[in-house]
C-alpha atoms as a PDB file:
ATOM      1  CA  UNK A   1       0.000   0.000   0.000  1.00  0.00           C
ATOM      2  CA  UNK A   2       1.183   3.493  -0.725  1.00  0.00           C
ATOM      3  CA  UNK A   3       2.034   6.110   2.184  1.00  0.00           C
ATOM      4  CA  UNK A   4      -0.793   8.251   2.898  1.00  0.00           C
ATOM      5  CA  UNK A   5      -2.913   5.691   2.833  1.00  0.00           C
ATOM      6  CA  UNK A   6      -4.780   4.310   6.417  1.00  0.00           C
ATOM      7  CA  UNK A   7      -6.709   0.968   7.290  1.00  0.00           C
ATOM      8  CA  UNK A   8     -10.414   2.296   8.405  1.00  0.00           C
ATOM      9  CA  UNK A   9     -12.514  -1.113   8.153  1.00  0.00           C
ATOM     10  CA  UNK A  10     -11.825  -4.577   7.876  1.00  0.00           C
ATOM     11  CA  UNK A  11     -14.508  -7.471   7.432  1.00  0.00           C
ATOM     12  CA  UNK A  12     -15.477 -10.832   6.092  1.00  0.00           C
ATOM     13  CA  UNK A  13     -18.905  -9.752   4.940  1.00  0.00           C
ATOM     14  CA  UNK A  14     -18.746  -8.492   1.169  1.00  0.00           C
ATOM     15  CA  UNK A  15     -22.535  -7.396   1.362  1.00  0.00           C
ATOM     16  CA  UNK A  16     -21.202  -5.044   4.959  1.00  0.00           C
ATOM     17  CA  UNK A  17     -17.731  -4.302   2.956  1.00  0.00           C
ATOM     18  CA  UNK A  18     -19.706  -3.106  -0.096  1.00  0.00           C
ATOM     19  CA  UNK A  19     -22.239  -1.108   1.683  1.00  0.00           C
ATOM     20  CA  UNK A  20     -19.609   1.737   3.411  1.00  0.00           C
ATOM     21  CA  UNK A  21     -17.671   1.727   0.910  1.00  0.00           C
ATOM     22  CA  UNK A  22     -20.855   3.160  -1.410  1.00  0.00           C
ATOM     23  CA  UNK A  23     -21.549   5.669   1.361  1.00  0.00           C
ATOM     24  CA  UNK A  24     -17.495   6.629   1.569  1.00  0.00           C
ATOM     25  CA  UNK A  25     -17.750   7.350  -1.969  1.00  0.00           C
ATOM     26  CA  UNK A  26     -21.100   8.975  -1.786  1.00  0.00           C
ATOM     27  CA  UNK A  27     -19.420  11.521   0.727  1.00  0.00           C
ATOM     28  CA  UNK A  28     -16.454  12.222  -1.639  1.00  0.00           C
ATOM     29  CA  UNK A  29     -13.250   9.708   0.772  1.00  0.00           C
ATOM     30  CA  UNK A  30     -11.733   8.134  -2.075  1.00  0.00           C
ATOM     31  CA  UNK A  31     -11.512   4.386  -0.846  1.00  0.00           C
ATOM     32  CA  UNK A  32      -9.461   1.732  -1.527  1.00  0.00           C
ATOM     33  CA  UNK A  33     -10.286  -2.409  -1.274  1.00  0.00           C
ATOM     34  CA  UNK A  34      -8.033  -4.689  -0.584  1.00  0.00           C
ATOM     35  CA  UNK A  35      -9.735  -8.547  -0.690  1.00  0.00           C
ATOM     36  CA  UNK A  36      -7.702 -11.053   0.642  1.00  0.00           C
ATOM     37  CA  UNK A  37     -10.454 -13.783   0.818  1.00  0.00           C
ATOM     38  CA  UNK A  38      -9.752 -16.740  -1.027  1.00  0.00           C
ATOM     39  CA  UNK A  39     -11.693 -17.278  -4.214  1.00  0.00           C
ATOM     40  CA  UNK A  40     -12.926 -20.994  -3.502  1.00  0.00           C
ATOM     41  CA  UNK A  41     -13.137 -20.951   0.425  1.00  0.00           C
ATOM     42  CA  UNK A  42     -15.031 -17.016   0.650  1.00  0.00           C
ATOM     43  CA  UNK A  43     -15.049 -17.482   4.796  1.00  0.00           C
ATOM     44  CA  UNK A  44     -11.507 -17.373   4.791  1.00  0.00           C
ATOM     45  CA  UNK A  45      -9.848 -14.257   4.356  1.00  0.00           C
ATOM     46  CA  UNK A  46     -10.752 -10.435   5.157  1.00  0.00           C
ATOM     47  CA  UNK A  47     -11.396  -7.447   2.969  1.00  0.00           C
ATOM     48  CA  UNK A  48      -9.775  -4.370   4.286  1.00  0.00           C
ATOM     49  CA  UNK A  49     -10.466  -0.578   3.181  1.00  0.00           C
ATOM     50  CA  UNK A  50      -8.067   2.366   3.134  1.00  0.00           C
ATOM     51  CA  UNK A  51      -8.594   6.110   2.937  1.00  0.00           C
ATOM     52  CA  UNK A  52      -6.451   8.971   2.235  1.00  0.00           C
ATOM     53  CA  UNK A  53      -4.964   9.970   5.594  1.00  0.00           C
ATOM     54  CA  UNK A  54      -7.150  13.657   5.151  1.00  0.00           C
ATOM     55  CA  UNK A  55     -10.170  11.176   5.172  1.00  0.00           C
ATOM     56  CA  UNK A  56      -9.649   9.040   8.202  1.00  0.00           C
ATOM     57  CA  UNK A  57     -11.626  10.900  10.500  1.00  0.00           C
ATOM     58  CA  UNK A  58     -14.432  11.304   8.019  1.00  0.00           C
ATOM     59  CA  UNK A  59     -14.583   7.817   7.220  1.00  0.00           C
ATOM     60  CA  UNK A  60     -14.712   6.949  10.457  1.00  0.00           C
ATOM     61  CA  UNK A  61     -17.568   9.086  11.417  1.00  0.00           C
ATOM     62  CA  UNK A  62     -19.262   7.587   8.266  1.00  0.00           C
ATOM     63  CA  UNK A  63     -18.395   3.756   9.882  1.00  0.00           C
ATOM     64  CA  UNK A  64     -19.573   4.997  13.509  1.00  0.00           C
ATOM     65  CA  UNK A  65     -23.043   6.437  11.736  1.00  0.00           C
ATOM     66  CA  UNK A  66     -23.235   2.904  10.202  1.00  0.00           C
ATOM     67  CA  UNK A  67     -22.854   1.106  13.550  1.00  0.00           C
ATOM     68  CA  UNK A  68     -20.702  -1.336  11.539  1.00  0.00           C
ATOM     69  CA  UNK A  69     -17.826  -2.683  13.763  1.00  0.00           C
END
């Protein structure tokens, strides 16, 4: 991952995963998605999101307003 750049959210649920980052977006945090879940096996593995370090607050207001944790 690039400097700058700061872990916000990471989960197994895809349906959770793709939800925030949809609002991120919607609220202008660029967002970035790493998926390390395994492509047979889906319950293994996490998906992990990263915003510009001038977004990490925001985004996690955004998480905290989702009550996703």
């Amino acid at each position: 991952m690039e400097k700058d750049w700061e872990k916000v959210f990471t989960s197994m649920n895809i349906q959770e995963t793709y939800l925030l980052i949809s609002m991120l977006e919607e609220n202008n945090v660029k967002v970035v998605e790493l998926n390390h879940q395994d492509t047979s096996y889906p319950v293994f593995g996490e998906r992990k999101l990263y915003v510009h370090v001038d977004d990490v607050m925001k985004a996690l207001k955004i998480i905290k307003t989702l009550h996703i944790e």
